[in-house]
N, C-alpha and C. Protein backbone atom coordinates (compact mmCIF):
# COMPACT_ATOMS: atom_id res chain seq x y z
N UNK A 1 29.26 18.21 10.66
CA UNK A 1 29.02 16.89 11.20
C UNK A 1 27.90 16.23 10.40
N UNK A 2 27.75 15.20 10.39
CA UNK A 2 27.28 14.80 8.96
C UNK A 2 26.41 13.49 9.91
N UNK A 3 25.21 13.54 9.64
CA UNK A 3 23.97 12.70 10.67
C UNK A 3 23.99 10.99 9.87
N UNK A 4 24.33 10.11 10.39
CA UNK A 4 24.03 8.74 10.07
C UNK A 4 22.63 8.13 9.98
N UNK A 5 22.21 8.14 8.81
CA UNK A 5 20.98 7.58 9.34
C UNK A 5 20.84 6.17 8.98
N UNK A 6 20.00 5.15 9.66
CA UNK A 6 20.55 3.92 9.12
C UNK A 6 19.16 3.27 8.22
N UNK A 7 18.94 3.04 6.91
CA UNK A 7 17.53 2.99 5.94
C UNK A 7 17.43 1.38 5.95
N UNK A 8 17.96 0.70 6.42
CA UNK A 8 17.65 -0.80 6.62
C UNK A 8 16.30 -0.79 6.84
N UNK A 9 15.47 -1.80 6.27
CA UNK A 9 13.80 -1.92 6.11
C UNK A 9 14.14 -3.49 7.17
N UNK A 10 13.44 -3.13 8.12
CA UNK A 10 13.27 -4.44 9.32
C UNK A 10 11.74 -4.39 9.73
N UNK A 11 11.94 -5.56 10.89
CA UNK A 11 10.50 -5.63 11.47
C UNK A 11 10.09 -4.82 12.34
N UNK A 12 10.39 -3.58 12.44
CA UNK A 12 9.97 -2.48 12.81
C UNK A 12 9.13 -1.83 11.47
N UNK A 13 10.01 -1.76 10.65
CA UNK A 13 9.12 -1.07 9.27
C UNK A 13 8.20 -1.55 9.31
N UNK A 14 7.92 -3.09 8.97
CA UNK A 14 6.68 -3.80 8.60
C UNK A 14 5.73 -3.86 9.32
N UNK A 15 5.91 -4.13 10.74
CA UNK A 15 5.21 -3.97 11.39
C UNK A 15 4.20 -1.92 11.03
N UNK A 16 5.03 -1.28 10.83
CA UNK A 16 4.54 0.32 10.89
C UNK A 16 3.42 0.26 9.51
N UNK A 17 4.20 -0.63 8.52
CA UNK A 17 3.52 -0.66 7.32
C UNK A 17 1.75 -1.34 7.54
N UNK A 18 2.43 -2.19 8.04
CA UNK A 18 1.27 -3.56 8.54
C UNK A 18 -0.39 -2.66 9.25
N UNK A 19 0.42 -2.00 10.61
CA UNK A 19 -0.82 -1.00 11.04
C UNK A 19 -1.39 -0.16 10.28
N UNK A 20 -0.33 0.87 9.78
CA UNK A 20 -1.09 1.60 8.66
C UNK A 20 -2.10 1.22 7.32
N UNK A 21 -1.77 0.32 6.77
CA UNK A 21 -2.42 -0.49 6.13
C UNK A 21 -3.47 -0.67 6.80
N UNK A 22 -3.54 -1.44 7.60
CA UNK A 22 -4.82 -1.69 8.27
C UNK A 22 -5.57 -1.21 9.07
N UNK A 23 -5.17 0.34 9.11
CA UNK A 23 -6.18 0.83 9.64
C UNK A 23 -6.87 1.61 8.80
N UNK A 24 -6.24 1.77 7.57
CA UNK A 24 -7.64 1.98 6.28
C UNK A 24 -8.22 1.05 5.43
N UNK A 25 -7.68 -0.25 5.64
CA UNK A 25 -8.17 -1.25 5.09
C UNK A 25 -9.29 -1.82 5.65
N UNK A 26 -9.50 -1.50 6.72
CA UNK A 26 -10.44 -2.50 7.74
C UNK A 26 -11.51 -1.48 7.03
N UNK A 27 -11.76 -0.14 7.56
CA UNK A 27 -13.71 0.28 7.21
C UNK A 27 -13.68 0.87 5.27
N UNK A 28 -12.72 0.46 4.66
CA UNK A 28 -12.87 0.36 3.47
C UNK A 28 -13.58 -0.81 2.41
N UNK A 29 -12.71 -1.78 3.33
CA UNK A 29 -13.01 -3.24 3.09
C UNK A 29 -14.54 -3.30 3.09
N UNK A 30 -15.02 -2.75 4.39
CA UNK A 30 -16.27 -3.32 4.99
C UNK A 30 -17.33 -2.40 3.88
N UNK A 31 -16.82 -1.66 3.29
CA UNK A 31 -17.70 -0.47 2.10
C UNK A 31 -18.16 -1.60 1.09
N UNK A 32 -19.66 -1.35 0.88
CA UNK A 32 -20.52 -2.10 -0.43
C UNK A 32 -19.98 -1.57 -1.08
N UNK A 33 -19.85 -0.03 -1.12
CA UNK A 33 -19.14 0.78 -2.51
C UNK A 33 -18.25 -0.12 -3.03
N UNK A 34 -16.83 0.06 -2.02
CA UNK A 34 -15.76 -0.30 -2.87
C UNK A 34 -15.75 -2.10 -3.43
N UNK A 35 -16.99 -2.57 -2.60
CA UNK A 35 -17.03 -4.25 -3.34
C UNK A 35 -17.32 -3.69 -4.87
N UNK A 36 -18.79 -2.97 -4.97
CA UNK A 36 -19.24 -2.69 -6.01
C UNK A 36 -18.53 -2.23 -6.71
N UNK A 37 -17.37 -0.76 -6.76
CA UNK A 37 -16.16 -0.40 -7.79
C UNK A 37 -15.30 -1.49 -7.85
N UNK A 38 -15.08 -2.82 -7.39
CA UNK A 38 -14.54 -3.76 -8.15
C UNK A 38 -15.17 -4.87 -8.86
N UNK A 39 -16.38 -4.86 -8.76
CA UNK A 39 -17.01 -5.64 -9.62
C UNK A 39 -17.30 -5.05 -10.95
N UNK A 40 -17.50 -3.37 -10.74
CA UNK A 40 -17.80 -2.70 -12.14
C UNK A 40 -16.45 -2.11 -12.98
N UNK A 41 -15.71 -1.50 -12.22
CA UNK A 41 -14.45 -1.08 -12.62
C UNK A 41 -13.62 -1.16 -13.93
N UNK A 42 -14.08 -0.24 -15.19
CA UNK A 42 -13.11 -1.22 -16.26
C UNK A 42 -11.86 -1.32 -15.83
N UNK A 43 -10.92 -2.29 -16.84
CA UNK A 43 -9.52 -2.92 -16.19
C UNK A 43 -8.90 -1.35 -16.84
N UNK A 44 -8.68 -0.72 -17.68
CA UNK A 44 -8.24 0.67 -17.80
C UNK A 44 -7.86 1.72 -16.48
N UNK A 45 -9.53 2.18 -15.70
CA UNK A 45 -9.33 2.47 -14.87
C UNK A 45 -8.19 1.62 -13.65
N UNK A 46 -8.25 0.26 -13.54
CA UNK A 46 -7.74 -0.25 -12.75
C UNK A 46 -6.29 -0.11 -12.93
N UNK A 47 -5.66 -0.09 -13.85
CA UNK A 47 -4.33 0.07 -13.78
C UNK A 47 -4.17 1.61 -13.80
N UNK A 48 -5.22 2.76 -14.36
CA UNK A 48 -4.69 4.09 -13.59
C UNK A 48 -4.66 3.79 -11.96
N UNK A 49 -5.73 3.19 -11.30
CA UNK A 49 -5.21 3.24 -9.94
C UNK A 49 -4.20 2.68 -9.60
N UNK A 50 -3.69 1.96 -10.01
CA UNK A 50 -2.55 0.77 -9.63
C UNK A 50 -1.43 1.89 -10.06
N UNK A 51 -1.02 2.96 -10.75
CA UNK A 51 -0.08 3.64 -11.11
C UNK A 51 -0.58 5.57 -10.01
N UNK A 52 -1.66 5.55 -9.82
CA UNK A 52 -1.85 6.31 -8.84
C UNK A 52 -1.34 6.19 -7.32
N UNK A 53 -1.67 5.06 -6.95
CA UNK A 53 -0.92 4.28 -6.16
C UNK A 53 0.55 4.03 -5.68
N UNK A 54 1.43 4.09 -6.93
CA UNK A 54 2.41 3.70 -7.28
C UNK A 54 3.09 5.65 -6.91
N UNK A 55 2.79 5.88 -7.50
CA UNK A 55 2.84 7.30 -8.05
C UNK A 55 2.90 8.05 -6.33
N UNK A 56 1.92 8.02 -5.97
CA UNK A 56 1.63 8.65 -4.75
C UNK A 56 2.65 8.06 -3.33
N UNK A 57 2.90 7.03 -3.26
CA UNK A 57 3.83 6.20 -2.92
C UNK A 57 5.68 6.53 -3.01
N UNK A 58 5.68 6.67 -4.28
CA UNK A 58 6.70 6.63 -4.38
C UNK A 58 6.73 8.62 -4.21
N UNK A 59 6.19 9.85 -4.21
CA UNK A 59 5.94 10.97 -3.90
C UNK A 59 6.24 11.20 -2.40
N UNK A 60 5.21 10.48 -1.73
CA UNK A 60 5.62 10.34 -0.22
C UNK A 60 6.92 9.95 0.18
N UNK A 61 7.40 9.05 -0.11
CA UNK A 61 8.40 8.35 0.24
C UNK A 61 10.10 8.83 -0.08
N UNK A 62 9.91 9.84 -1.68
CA UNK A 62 10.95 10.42 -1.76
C UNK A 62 10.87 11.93 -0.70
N UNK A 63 9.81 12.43 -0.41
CA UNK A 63 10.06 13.85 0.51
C UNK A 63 9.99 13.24 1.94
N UNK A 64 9.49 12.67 2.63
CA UNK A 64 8.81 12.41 3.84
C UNK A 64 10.41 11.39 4.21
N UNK A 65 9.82 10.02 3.66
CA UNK A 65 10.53 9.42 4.80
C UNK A 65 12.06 9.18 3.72
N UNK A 66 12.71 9.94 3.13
CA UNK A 66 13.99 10.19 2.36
C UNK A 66 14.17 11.62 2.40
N UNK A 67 13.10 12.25 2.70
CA UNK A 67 13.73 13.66 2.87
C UNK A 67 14.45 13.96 1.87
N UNK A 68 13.54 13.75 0.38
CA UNK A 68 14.64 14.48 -0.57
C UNK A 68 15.55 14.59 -0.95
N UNK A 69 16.37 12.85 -0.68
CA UNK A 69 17.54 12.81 -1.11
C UNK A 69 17.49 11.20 -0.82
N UNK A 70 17.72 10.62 -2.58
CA UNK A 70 18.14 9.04 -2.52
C UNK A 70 19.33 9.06 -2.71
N UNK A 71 20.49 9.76 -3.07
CA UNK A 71 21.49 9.84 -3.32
C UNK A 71 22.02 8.15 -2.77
N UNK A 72 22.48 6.99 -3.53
CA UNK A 72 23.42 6.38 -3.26
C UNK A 72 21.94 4.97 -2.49
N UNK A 73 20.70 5.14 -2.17
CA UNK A 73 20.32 5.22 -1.43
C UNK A 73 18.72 4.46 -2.84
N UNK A 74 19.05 4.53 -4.05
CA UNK A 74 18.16 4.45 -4.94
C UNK A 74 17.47 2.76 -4.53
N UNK A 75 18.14 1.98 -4.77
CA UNK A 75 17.52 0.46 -4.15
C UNK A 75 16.98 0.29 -3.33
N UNK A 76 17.31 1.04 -2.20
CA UNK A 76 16.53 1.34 -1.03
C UNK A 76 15.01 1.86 -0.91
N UNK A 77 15.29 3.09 -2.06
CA UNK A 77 13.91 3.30 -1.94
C UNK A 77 12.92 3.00 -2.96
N UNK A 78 13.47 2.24 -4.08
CA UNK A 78 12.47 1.30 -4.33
C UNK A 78 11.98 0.22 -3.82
N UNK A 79 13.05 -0.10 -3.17
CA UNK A 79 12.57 -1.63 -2.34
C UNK A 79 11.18 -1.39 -1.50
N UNK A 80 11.46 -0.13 -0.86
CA UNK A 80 10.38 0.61 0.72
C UNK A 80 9.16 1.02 -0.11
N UNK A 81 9.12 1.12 -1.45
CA UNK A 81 7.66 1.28 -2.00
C UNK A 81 7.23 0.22 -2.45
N UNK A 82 7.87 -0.81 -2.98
CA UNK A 82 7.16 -2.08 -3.36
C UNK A 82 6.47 -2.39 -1.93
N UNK A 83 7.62 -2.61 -1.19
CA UNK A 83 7.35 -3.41 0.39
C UNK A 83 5.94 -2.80 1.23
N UNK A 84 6.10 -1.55 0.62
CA UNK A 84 5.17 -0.99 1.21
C UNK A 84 3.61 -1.12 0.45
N UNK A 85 3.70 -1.28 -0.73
CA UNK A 85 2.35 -1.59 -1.55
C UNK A 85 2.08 -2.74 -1.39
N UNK A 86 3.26 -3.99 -1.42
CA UNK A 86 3.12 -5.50 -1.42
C UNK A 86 2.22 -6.05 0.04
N UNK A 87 2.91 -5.24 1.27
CA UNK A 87 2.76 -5.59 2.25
C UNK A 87 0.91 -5.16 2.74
N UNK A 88 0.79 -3.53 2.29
CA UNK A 88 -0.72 -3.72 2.27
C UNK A 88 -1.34 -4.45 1.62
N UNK A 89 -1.19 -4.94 0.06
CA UNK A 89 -2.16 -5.44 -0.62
C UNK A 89 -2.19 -6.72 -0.18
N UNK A 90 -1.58 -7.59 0.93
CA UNK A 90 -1.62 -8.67 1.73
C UNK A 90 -2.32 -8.48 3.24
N UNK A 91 -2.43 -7.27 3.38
CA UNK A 91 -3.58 -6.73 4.74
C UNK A 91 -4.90 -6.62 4.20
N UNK A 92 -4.50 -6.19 2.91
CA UNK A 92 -6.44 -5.94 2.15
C UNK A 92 -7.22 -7.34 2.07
N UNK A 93 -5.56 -8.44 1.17
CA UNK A 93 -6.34 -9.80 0.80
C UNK A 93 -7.04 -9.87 2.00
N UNK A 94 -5.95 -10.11 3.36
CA UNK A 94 -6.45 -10.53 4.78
C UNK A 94 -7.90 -10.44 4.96
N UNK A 95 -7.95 -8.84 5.33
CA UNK A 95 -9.70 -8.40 5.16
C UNK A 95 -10.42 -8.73 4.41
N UNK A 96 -10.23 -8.81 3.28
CA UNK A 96 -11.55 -9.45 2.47
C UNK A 96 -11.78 -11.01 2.40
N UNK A 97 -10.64 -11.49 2.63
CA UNK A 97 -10.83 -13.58 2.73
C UNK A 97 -11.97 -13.13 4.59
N UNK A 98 -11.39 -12.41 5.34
CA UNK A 98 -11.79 -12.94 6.39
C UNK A 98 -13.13 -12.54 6.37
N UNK A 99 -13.92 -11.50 5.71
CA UNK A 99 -15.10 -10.97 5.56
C UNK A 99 -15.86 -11.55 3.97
N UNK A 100 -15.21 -12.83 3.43
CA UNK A 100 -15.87 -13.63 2.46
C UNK A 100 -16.19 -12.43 1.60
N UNK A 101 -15.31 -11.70 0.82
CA UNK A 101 -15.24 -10.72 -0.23
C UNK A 101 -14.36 -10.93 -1.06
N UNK A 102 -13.40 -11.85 -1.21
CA UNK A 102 -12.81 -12.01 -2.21
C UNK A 102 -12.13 -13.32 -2.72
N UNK A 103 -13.40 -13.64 -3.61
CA UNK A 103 -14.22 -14.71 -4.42
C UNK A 103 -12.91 -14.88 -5.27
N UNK A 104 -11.83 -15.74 -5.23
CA UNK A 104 -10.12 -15.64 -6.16
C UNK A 104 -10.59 -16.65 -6.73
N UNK A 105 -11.06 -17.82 -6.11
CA UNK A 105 -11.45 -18.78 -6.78
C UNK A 105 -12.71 -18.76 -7.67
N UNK A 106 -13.67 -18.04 -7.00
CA UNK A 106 -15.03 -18.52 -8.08
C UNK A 106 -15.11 -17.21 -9.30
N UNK A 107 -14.67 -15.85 -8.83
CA UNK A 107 -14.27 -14.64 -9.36
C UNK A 107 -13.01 -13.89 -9.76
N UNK A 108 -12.17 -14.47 -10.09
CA UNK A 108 -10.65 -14.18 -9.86
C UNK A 108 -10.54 -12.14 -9.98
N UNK A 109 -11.17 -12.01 -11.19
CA UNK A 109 -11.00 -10.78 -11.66
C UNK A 109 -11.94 -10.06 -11.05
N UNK A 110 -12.57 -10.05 -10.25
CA UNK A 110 -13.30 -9.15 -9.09
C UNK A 110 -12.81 -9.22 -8.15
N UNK A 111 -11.98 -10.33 -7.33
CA UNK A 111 -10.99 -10.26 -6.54
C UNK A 111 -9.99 -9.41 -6.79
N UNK A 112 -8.98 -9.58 -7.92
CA UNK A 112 -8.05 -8.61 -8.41
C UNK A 112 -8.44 -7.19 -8.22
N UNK A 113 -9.78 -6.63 -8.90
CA UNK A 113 -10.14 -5.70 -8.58
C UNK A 113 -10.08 -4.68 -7.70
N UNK A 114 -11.12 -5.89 -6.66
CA UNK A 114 -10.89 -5.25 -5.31
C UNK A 114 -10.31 -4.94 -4.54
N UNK A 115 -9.10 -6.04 -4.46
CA UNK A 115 -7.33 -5.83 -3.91
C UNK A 115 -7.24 -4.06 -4.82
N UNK A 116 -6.96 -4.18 -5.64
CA UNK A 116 -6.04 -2.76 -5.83
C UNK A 116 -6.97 -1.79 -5.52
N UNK A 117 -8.01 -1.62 -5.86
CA UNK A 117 -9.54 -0.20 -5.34
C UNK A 117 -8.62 -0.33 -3.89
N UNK A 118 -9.27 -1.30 -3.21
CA UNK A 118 -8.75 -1.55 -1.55
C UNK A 118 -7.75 -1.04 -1.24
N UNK A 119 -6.47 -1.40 -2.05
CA UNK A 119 -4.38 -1.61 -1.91
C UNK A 119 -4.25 0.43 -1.69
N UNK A 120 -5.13 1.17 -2.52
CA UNK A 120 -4.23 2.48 -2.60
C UNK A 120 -4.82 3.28 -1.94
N UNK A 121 -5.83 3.13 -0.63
CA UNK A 121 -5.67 3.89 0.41
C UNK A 121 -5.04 3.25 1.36
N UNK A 122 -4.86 1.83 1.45
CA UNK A 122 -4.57 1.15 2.64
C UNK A 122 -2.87 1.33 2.19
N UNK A 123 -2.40 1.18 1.10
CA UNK A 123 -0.89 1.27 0.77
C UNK A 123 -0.69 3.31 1.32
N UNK A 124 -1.15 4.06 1.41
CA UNK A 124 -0.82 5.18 1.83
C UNK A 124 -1.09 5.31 2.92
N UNK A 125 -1.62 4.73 3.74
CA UNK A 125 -1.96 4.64 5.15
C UNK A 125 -0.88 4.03 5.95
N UNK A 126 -0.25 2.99 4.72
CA UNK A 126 0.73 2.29 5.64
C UNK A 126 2.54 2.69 5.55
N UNK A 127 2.48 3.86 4.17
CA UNK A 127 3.61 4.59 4.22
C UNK A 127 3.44 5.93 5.06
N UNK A 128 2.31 6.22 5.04
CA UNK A 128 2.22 7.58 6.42
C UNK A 128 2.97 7.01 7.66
N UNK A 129 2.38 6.36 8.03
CA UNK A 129 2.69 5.65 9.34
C UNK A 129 3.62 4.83 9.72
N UNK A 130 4.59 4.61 7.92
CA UNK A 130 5.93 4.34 8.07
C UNK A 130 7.04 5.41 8.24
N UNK A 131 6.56 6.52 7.56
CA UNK A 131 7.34 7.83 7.60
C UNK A 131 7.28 8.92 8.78
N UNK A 132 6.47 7.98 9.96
CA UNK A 132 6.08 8.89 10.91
C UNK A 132 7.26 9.17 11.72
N UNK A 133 8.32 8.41 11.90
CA UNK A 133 9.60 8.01 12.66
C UNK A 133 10.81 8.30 12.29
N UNK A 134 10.68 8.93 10.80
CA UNK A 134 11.46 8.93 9.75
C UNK A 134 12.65 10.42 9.82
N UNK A 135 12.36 11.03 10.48
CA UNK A 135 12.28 12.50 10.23
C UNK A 135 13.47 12.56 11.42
């Protein structure tokens, strides 16, 4: 007998993404550190994190909430890692516009910064807690 499972990404996902995200985004955000690793950060390092990120993401997502098998199923789960990085790094902006940390206009590239430092715990926070249901 052969189990249906149905991988449609809805507002159930996002919403799962949305919390998770933000519940490591919020006392990360609020870290001098991580203002400071995006103001100093060379752009080198920044795109290893942005592919650490990526990397770790897409790791989780093929065992956990695919269980090791995209078979047929490949669009799908790229879509659920973008969605899932896109959607935090729009919980991080959130936090930092609302806590006057990220200067896009007067600083663009310390903003940028800080979004991704910020994006790759809050982007794994918010695929944990998408894959929690998954199983």
């Amino acid at each position: 007998m052969t189990e249906h499972i149905d991988w449609r990404f809805n507002l159930e996902d996002v919403s799962q993404i949305t919390i998770g995200a933000f519940a490591l985004a919020v006392p990360i955000s609020f870290s001098e550190e991580a203002w400071r690793l995006g103001e100093t950060l060379p752009l080198m390092n920044l795109v290893i994190l942005l592919f650490l990120s990526i990397g770790f993401l897409s790791f989780f997502t093929y065992e956990s909430v695919f269980q090791a098998d995209i078979r047929g199923r490949l669009p799908v789960y790229l879509f659920r890692i973008l969605a899932a990085y896109l959607v935090a790094a729009f919980v991080v902006l959130c936090v930092l516009l609302s806590i006057n940390k990220f200067p896009v206009l007067s600083e663009p590239l310390i903003a940028l910064k800080r979004l991704v430092v910020i994006t790759m715990p809050a982007s794994m926070g918010a695929i944990i807690v998408d894959g929690l249901d998954k199983e």
